[in-house]
C-alpha atoms as a PDB file:
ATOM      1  CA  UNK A   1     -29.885-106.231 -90.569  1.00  0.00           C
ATOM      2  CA  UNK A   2     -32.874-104.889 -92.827  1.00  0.00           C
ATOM      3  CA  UNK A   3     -31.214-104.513 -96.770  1.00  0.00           C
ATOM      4  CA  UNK A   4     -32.215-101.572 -99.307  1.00  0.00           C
ATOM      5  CA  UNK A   5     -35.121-103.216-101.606  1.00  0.00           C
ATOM      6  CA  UNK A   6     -34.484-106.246-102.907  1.00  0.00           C
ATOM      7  CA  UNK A   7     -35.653-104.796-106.793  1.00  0.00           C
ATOM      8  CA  UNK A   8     -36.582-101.568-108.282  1.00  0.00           C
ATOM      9  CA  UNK A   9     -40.095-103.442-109.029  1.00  0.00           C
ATOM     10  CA  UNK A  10     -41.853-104.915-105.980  1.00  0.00           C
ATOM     11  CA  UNK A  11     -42.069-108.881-106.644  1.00  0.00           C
ATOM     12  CA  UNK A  12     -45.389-110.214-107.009  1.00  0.00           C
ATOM     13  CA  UNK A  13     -45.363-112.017-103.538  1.00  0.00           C
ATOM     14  CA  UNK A  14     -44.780-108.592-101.722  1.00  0.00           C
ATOM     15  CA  UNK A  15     -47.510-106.697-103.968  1.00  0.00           C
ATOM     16  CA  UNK A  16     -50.335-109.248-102.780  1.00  0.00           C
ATOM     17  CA  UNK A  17     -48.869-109.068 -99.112  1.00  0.00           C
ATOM     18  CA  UNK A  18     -48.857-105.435 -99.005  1.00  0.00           C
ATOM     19  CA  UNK A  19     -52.528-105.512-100.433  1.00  0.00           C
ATOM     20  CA  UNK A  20     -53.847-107.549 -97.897  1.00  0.00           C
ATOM     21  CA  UNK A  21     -52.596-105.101 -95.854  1.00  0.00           C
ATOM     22  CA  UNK A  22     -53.782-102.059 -97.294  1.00  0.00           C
ATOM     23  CA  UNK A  23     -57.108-103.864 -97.924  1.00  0.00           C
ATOM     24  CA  UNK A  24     -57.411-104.801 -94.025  1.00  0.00           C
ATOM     25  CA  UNK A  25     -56.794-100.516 -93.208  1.00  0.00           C
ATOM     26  CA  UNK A  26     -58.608 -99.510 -95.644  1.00  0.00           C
ATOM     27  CA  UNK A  27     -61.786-101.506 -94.563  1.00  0.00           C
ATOM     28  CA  UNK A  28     -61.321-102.383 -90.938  1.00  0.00           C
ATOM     29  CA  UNK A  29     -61.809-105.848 -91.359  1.00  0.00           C
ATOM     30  CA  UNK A  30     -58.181-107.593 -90.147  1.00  0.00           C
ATOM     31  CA  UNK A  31     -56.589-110.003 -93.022  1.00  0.00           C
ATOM     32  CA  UNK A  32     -54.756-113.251 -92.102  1.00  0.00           C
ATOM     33  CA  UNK A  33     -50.941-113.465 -91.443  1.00  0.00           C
ATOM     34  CA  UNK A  34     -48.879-112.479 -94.573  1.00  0.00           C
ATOM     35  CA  UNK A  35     -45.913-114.236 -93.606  1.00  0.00           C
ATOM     36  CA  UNK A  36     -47.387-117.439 -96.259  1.00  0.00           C
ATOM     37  CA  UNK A  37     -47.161-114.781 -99.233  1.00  0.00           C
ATOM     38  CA  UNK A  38     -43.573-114.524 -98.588  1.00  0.00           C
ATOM     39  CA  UNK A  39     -41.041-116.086 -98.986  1.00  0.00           C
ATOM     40  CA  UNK A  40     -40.025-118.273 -95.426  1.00  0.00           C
ATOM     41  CA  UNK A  41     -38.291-115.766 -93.155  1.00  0.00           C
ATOM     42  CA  UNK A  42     -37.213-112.963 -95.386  1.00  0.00           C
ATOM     43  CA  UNK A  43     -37.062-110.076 -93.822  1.00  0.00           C
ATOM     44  CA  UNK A  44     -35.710-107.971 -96.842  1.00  0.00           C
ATOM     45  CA  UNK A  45     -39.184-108.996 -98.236  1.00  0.00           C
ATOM     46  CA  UNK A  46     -40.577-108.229 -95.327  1.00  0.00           C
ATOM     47  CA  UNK A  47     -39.299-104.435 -95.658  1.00  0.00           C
ATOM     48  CA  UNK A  48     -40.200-104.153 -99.254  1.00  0.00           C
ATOM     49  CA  UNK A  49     -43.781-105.003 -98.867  1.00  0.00           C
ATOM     50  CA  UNK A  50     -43.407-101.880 -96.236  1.00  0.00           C
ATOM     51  CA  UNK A  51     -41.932 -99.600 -98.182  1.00  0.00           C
ATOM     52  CA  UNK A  52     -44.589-100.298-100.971  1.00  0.00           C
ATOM     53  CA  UNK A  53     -47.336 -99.600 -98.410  1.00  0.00           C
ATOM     54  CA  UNK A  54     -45.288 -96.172 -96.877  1.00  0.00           C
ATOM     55  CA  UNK A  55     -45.186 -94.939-100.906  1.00  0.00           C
ATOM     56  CA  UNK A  56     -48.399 -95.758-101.540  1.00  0.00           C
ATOM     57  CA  UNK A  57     -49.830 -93.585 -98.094  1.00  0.00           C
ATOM     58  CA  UNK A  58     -47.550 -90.890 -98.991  1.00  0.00           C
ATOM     59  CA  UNK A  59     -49.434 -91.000-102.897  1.00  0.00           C
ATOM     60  CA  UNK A  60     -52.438 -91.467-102.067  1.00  0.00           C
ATOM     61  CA  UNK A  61     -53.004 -89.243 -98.385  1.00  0.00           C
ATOM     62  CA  UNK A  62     -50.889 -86.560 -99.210  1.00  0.00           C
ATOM     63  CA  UNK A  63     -48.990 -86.934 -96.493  1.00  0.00           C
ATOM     64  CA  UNK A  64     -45.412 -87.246 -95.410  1.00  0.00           C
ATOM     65  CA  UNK A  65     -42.669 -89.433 -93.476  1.00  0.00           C
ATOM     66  CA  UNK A  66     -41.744 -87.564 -90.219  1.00  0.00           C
ATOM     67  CA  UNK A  67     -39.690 -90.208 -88.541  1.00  0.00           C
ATOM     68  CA  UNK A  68     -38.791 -93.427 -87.488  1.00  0.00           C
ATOM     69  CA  UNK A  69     -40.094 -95.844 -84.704  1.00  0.00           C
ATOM     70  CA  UNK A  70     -38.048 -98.645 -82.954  1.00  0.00           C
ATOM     71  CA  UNK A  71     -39.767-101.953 -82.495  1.00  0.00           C
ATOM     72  CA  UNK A  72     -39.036-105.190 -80.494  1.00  0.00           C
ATOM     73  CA  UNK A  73     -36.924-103.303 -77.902  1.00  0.00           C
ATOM     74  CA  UNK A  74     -37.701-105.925 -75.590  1.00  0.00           C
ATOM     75  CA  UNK A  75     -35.762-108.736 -74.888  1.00  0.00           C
ATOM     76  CA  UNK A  76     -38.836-110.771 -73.912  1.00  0.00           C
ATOM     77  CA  UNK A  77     -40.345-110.021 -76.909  1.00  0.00           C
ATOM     78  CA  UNK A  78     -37.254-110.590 -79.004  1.00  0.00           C
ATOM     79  CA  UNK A  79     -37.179-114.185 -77.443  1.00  0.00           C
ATOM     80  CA  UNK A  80     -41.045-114.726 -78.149  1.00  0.00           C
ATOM     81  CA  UNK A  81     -41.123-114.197 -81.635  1.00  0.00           C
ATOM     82  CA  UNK A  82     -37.059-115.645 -82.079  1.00  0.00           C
ATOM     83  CA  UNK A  83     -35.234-112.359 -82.908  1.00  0.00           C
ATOM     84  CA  UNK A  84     -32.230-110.825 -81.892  1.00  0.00           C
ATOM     85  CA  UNK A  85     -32.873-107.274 -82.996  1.00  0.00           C
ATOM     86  CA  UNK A  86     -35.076-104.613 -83.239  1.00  0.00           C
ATOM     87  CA  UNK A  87     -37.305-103.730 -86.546  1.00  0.00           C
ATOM     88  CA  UNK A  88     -38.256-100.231 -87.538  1.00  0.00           C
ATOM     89  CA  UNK A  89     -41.124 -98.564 -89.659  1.00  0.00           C
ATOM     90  CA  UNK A  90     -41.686 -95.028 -90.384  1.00  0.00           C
ATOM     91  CA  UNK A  91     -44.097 -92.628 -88.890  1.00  0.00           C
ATOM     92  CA  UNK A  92     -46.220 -90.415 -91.161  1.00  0.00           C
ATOM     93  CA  UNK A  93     -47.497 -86.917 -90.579  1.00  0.00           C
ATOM     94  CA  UNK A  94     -51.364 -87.954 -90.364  1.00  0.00           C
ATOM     95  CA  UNK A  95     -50.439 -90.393 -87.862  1.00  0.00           C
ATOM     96  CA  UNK A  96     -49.908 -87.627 -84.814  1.00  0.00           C
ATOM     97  CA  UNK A  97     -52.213 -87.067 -82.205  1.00  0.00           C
ATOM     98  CA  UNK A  98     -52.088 -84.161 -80.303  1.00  0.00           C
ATOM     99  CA  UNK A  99     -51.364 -84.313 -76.755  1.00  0.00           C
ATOM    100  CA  UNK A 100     -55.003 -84.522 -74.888  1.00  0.00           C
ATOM    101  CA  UNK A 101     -56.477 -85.454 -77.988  1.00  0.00           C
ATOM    102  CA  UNK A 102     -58.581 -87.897 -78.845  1.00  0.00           C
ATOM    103  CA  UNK A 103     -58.649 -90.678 -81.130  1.00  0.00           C
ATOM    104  CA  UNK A 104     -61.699 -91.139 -83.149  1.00  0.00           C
ATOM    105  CA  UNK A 105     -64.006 -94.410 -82.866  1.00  0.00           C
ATOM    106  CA  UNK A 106     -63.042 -96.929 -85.897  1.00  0.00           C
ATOM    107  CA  UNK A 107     -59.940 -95.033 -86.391  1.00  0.00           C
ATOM    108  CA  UNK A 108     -57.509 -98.490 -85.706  1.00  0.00           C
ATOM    109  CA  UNK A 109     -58.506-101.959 -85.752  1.00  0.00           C
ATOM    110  CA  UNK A 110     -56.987-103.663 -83.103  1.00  0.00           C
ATOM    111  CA  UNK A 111     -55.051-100.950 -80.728  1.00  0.00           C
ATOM    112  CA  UNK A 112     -52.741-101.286 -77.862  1.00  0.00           C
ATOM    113  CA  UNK A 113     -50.938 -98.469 -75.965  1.00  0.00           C
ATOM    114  CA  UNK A 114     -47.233 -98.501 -74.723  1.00  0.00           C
ATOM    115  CA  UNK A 115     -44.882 -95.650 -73.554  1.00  0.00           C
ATOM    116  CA  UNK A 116     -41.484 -94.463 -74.624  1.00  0.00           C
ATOM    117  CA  UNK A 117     -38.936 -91.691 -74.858  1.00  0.00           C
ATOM    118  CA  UNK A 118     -39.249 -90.012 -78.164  1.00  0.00           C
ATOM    119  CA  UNK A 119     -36.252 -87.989 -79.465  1.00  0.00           C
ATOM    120  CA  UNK A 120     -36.108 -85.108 -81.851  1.00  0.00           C
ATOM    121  CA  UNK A 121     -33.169 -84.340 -84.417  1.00  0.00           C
ATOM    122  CA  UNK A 122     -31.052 -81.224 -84.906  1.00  0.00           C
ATOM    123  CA  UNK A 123     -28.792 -82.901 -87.295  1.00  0.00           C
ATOM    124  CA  UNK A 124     -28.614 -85.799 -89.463  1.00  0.00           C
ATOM    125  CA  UNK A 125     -27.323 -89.048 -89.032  1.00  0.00           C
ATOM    126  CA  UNK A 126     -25.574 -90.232 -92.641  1.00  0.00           C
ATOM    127  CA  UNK A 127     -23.181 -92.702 -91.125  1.00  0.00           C
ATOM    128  CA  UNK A 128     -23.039 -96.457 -91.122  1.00  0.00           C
ATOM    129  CA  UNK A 129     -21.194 -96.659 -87.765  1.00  0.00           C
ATOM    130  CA  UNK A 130     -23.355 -94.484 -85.311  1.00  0.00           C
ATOM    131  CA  UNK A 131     -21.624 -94.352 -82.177  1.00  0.00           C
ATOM    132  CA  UNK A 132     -23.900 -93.037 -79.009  1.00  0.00           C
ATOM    133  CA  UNK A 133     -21.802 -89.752 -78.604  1.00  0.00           C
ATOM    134  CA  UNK A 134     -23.259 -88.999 -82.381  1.00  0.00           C
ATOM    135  CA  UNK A 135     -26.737 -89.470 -81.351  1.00  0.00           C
ATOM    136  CA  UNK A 136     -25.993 -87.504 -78.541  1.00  0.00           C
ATOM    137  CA  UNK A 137     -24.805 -84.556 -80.463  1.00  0.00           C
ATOM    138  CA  UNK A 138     -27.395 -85.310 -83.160  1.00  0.00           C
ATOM    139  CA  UNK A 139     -30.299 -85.191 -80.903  1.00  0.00           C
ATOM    140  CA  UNK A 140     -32.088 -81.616 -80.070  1.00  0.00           C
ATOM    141  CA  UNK A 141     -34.480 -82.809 -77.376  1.00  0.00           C
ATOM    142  CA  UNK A 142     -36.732 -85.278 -76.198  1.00  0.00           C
ATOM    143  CA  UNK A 143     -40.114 -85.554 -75.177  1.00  0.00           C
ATOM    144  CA  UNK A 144     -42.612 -88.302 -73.704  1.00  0.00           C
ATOM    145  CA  UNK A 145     -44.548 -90.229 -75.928  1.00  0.00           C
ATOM    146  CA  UNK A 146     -47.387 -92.478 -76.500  1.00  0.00           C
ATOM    147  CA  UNK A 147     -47.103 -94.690 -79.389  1.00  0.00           C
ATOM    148  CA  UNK A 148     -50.860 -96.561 -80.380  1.00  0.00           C
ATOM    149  CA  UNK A 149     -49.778 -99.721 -82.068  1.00  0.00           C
ATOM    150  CA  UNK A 150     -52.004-101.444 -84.349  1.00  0.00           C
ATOM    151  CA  UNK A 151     -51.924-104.740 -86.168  1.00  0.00           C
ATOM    152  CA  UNK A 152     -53.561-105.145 -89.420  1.00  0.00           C
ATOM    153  CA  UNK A 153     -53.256-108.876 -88.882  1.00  0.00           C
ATOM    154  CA  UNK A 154     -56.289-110.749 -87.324  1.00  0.00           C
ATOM    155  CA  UNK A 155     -55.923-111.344 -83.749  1.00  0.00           C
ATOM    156  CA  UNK A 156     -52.427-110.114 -83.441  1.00  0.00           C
ATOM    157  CA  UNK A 157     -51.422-113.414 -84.925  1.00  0.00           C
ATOM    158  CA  UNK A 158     -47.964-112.102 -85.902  1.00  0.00           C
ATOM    159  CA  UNK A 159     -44.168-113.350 -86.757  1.00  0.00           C
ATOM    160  CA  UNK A 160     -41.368-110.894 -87.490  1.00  0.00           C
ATOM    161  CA  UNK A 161     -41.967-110.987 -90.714  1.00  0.00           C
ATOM    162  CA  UNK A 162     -45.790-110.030 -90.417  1.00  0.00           C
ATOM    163  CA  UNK A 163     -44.975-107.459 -88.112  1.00  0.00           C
ATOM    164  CA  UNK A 164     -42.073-105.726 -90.681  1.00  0.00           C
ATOM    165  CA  UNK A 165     -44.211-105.839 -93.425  1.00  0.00           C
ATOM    166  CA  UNK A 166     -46.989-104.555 -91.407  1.00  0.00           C
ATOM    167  CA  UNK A 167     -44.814-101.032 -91.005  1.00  0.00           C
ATOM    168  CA  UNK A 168     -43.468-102.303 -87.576  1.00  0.00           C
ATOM    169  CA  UNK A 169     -47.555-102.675 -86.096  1.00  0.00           C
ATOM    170  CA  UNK A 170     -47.761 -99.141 -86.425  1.00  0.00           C
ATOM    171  CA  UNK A 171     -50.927 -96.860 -85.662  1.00  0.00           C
ATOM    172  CA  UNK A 172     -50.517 -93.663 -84.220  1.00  0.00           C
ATOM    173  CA  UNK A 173     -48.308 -91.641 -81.857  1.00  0.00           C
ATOM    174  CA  UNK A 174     -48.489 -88.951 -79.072  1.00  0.00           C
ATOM    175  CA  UNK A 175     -45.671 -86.269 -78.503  1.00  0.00           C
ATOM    176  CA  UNK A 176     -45.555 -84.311 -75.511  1.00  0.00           C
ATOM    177  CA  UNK A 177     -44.999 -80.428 -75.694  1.00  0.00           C
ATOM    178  CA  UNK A 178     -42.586 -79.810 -72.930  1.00  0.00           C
ATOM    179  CA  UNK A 179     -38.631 -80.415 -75.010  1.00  0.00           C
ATOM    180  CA  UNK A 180     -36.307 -81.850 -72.329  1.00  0.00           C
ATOM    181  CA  UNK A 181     -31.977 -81.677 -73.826  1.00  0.00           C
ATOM    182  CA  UNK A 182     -30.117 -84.801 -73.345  1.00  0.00           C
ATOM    183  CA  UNK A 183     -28.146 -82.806 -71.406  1.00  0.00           C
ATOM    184  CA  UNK A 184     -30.546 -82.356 -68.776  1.00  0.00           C
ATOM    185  CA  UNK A 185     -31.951 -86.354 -69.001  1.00  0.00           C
ATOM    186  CA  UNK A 186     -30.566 -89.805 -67.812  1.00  0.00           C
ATOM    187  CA  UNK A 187     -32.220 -91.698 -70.527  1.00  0.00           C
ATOM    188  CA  UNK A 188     -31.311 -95.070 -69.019  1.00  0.00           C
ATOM    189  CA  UNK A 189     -32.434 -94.198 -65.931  1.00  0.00           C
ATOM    190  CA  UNK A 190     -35.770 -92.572 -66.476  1.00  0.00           C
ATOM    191  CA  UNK A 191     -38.524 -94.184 -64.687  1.00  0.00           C
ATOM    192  CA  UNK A 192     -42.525 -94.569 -66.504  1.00  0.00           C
ATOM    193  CA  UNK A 193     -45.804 -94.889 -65.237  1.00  0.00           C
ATOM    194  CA  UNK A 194     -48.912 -95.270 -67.558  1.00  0.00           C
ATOM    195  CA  UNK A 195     -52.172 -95.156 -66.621  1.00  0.00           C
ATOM    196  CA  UNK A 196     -55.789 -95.795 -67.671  1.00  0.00           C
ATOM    197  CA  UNK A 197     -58.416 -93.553 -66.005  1.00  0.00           C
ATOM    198  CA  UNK A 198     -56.013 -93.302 -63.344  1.00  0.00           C
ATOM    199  CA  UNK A 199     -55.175 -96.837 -62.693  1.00  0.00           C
ATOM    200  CA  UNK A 200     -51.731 -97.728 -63.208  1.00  0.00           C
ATOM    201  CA  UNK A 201     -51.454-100.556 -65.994  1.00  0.00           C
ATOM    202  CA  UNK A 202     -48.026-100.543 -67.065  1.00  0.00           C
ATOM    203  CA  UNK A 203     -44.690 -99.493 -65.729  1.00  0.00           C
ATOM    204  CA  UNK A 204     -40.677 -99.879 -66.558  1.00  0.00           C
ATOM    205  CA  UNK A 205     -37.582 -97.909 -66.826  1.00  0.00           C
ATOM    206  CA  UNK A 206     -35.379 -95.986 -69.404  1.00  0.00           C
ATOM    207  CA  UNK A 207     -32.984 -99.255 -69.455  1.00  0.00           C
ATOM    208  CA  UNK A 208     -35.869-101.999 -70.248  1.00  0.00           C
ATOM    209  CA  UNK A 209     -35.685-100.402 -73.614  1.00  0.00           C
ATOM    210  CA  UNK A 210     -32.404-102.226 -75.128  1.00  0.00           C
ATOM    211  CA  UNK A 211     -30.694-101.133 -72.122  1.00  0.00           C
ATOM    212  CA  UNK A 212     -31.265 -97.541 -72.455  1.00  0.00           C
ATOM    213  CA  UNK A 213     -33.565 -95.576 -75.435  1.00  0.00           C
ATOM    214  CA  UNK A 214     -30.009 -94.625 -76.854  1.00  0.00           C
ATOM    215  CA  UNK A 215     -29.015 -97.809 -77.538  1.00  0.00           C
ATOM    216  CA  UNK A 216     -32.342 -98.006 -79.615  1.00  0.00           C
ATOM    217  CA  UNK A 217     -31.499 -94.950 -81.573  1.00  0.00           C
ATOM    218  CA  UNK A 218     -27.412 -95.684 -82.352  1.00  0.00           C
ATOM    219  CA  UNK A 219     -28.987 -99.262 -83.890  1.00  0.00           C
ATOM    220  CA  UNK A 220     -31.650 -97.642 -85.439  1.00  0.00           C
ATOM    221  CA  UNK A 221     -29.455 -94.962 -87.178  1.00  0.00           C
ATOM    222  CA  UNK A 222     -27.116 -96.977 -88.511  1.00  0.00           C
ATOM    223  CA  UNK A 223     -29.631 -99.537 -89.772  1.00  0.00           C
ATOM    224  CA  UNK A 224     -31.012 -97.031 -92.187  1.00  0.00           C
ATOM    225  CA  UNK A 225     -27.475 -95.220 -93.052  1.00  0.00           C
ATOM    226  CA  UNK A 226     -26.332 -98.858 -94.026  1.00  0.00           C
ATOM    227  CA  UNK A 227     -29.462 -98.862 -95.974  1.00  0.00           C
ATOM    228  CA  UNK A 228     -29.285 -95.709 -97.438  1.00  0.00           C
ATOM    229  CA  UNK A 229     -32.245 -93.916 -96.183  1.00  0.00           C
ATOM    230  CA  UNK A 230     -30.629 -92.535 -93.015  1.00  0.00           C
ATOM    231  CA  UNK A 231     -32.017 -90.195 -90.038  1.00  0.00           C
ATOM    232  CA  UNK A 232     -32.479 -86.611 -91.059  1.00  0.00           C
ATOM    233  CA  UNK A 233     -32.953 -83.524 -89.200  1.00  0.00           C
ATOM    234  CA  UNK A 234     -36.285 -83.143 -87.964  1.00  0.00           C
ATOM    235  CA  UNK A 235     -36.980 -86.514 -87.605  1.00  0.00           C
ATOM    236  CA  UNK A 236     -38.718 -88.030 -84.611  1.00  0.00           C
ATOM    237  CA  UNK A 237     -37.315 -91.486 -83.312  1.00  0.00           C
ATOM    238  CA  UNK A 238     -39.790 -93.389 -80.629  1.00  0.00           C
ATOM    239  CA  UNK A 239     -36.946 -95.524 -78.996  1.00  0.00           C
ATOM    240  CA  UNK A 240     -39.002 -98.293 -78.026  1.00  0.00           C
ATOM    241  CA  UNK A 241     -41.593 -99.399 -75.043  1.00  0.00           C
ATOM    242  CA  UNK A 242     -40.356 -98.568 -71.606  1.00  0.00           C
ATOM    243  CA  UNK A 243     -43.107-101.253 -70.052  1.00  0.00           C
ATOM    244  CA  UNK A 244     -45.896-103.531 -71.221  1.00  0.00           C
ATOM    245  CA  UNK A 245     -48.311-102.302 -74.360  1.00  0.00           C
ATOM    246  CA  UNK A 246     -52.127-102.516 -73.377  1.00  0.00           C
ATOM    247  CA  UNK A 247     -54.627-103.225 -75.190  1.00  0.00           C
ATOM    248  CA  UNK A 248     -57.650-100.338 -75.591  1.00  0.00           C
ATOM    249  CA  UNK A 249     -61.075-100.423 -75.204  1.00  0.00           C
ATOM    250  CA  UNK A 250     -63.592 -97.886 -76.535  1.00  0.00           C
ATOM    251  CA  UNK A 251     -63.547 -94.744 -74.229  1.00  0.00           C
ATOM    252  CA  UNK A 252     -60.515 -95.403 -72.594  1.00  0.00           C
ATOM    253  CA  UNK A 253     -58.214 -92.386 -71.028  1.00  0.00           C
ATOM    254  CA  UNK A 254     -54.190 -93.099 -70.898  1.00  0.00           C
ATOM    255  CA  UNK A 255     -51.637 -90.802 -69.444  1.00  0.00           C
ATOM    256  CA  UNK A 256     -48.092 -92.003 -68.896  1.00  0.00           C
ATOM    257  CA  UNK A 257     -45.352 -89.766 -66.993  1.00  0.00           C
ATOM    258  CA  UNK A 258     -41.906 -90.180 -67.227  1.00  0.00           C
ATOM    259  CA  UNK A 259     -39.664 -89.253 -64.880  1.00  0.00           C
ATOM    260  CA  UNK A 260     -37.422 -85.577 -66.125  1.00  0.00           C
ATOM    261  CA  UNK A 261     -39.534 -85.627 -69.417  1.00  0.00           C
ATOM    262  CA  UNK A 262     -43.168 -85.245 -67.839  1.00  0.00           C
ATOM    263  CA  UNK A 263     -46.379 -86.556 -69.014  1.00  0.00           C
ATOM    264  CA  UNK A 264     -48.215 -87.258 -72.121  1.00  0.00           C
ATOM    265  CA  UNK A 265     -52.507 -88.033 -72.874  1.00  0.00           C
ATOM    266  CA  UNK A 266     -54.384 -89.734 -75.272  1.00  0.00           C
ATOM    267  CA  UNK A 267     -58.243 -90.397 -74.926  1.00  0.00           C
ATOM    268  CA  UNK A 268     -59.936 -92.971 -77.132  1.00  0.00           C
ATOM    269  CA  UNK A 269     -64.001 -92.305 -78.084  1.00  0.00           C
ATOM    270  CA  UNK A 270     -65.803 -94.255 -77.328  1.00  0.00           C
ATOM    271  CA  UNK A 271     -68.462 -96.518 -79.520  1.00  0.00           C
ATOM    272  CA  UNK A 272     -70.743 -94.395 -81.773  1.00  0.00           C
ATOM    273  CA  UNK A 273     -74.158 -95.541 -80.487  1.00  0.00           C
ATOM    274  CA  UNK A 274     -76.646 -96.248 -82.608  1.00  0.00           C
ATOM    275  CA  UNK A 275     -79.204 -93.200 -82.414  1.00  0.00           C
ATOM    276  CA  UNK A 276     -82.423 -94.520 -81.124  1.00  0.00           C
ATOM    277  CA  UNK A 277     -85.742 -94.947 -83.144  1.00  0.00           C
ATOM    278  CA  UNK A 278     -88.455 -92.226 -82.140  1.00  0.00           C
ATOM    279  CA  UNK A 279     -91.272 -93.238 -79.920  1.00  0.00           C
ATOM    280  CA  UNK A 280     -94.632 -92.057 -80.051  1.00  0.00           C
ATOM    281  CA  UNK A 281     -94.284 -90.044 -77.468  1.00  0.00           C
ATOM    282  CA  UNK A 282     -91.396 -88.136 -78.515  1.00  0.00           C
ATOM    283  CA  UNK A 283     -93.172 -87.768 -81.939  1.00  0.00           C
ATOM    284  CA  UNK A 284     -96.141 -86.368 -80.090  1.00  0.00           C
ATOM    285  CA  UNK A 285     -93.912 -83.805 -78.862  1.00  0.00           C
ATOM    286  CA  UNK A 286     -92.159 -82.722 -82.340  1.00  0.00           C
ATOM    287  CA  UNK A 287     -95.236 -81.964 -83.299  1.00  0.00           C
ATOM    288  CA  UNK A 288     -96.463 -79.730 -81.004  1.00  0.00           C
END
């Protein structure tokens, strides 16, 4: 389980890893795996060089943290990169797209599109031992979401520990507009469909997310209450991928629906093309 910071200063080791990182967003140009700047396997590292990152967005953009998203909620994943738990990283104000909007060319480096169940909080969440019937009561309503996750690590080429440090491979998120209670939704069962210009590419159910997108959120709450930094009202928790990510190509339209909670779009622009050079024709014309 993820620890508060290991120091009130960052180490040295988790200063160069998280500007690598910052360096890679900040230019577009991916960096190599940071997991060799830290030390082998730790996690707690792993979160620092995060949290370093998070301040230094929230310093430097003027922005804000509006939530929480859940990370390897899949078991296949877990087993890939030899986890048995989730990871989490936090989701900033400039980071929403609006539903039908569209993400600017350049705006990510290497993006890939999954669905999930996004929930919204009434309450807070201060305890260490989160049952489901708190979340439950916590939660004031859900809505669909797209979550755009990016890697700021060259081809992907990530461990757990790159992928923590890396604030979870987060990019961007969609929220539906249409709230749904929990009262009116079987979160388990809810069934997702995402498409891309109207071809389905990815599919899956409320219960291929940890066995149900509550189960992501009692984990996730009492990770950070343990921590210290628990849920607050307000904040939005994406629960975790209901189906495979997919990886985006300039101009690409995605709309997933999920069953009780409706749908959610994102378009991506496409390539800015170069604007071509004037023939002599054309600067015939101008002059007339």
């Amino acid at each position: 389980m993820p620890t508060p910071p290991s120091a009130d200063r960052p180490s040295a080791a988790v200063v160069k890893a998280a500007d690598a990182l910052a360096e890679a967003a900040r230019t577009g140009v991916p960096c190599p795996p940071v997991r060799s700047l830290l030390p082998d396997g730790d996690i707690t590292a792993a979160y620092d060089v995060q949290r370093l990152n998070v301040a230094r967005s929230l310093e430097q953009r003027g922005t804000r943290v509006v939530g929480r998203k859940i990370g390897l909620t899949s078991p296949a994943v877990q087993r890939q990169l030899g986890v048995d738990q989730p990871d989490f990283g936090a989701l900033l104000a400039d980071m929403a797209v609006p539903d039908g909007g569209t993400v600017p060319a350049g705006r990510l480096l290497q993006p890939k599109v999954e669905a999930e169940v996004a929930l919204v909080l009434g309450t807070d969440l201060p305890d260490a031992r989160i049952t489901v019937a708190d979340v439950l009561r916590a939660v004031d309503f859900a809505l669909p979401a797209l979550e755009i996750v990016d890697s700021r690590i060259a081809d992907w080429d990530i461990s757990l520990v790159d992928t923590v440090a890396d604030n979870a491979s987060s990019g961007l998120f969609v929220l539906g507009t249409s709230p749904v209670p929990l009262t009116a939704l079987d979160t388990r069962g809810v069934r997702m469909t995402m498409s891309r210009a109207g071809e389905q590419v990815s599919a899956g159910t409320g219960a291929d997310c940890l066995g149900g997108p509550l189960n992501a959120a009692v984990w996730l709450a009492s990770t950070l209450a343990a921590a210290g930094d628990p849920l607050r009202a307000g904040d939005i928790v994406l629960t975790g991928a209901l189906g495979p990510m997919v990886a985006v190509d300039p101009g690409d339209v995605f709309e997933a629906r999920i069953s009780g909670l409706g749908s959610v779009r994102v378009t991506f622009a496409a390539d800015e093309e170069s604007p071509e050079e004037p023939t002599e024709a054309s600067t015939e014309g101008d002059r007339r």
